[in-house]
Protein backbone atom coordinates (compact mmCIF):
# COMPACT_ATOMS: atom_id res chain seq x y z
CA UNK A 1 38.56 -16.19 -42.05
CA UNK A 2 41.75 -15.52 -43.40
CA UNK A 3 42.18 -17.14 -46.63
CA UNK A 4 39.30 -15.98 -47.33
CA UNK A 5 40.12 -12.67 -46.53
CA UNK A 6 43.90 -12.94 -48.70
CA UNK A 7 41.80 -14.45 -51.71
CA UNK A 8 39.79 -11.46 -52.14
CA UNK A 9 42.75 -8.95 -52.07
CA UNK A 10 45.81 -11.47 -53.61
CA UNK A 11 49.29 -9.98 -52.93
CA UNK A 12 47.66 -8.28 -49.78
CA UNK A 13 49.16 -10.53 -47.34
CA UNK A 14 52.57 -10.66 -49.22
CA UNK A 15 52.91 -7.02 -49.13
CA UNK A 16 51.48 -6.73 -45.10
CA UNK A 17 54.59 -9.13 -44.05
CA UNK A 18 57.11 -7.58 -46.10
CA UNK A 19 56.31 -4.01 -44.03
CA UNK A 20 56.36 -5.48 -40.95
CA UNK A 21 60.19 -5.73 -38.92
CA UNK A 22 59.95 -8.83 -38.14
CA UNK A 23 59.68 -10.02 -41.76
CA UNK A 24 56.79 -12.50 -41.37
CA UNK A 25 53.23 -13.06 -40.46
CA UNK A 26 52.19 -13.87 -36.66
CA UNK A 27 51.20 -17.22 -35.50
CA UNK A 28 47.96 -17.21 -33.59
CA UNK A 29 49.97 -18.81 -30.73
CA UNK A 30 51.63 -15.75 -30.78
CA UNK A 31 48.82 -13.17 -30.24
CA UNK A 32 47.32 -16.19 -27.88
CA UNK A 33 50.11 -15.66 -25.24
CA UNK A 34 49.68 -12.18 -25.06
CA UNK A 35 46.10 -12.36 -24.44
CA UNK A 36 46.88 -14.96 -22.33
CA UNK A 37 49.52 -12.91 -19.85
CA UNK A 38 47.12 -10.15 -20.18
CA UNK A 39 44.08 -12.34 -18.03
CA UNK A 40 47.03 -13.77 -15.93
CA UNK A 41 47.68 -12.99 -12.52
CA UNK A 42 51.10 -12.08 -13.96
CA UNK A 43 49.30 -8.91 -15.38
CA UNK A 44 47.48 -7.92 -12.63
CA UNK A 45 49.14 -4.51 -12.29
CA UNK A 46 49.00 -3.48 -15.73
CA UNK A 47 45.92 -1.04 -16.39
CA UNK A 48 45.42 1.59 -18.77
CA UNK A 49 47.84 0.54 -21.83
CA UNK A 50 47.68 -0.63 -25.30
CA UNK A 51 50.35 -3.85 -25.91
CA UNK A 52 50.62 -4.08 -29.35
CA UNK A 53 51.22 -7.48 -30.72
CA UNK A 54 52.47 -6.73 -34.22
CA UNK A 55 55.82 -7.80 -35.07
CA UNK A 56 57.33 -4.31 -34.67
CA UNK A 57 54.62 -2.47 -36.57
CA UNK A 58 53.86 0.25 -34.68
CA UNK A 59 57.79 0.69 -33.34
């Protein structure tokens, strides 16, 4: 879905990862492990927030 998605807009991607802080795109591991802590028992007093996975995006 996403090469498709960065051939119909080239440079898009580029220009995404060089505004984000981190300085590069995310892996899908990444994201994975959030979503993943988020259904965990680890999580289970967590309601009502937004946890933004974005490499410093929205900081």
């Amino acid at each position: 879905m996403s090469g498709t998605w960065a051939s119909d807009s080239p440079g898009l991607a580029e220009r995404l990862i060089a505004g984000t802080p981190l300085g590069r795109g995310a892996d899908p591991a990444e994201i994975a492990e959030a979503a993943a802590w988020l259904l965990s028992d680890r999580a289970s007093y967590v309601s009502g927030t937004v946890l933004p996975v974005d490499g410093g995006m929205a900081a």
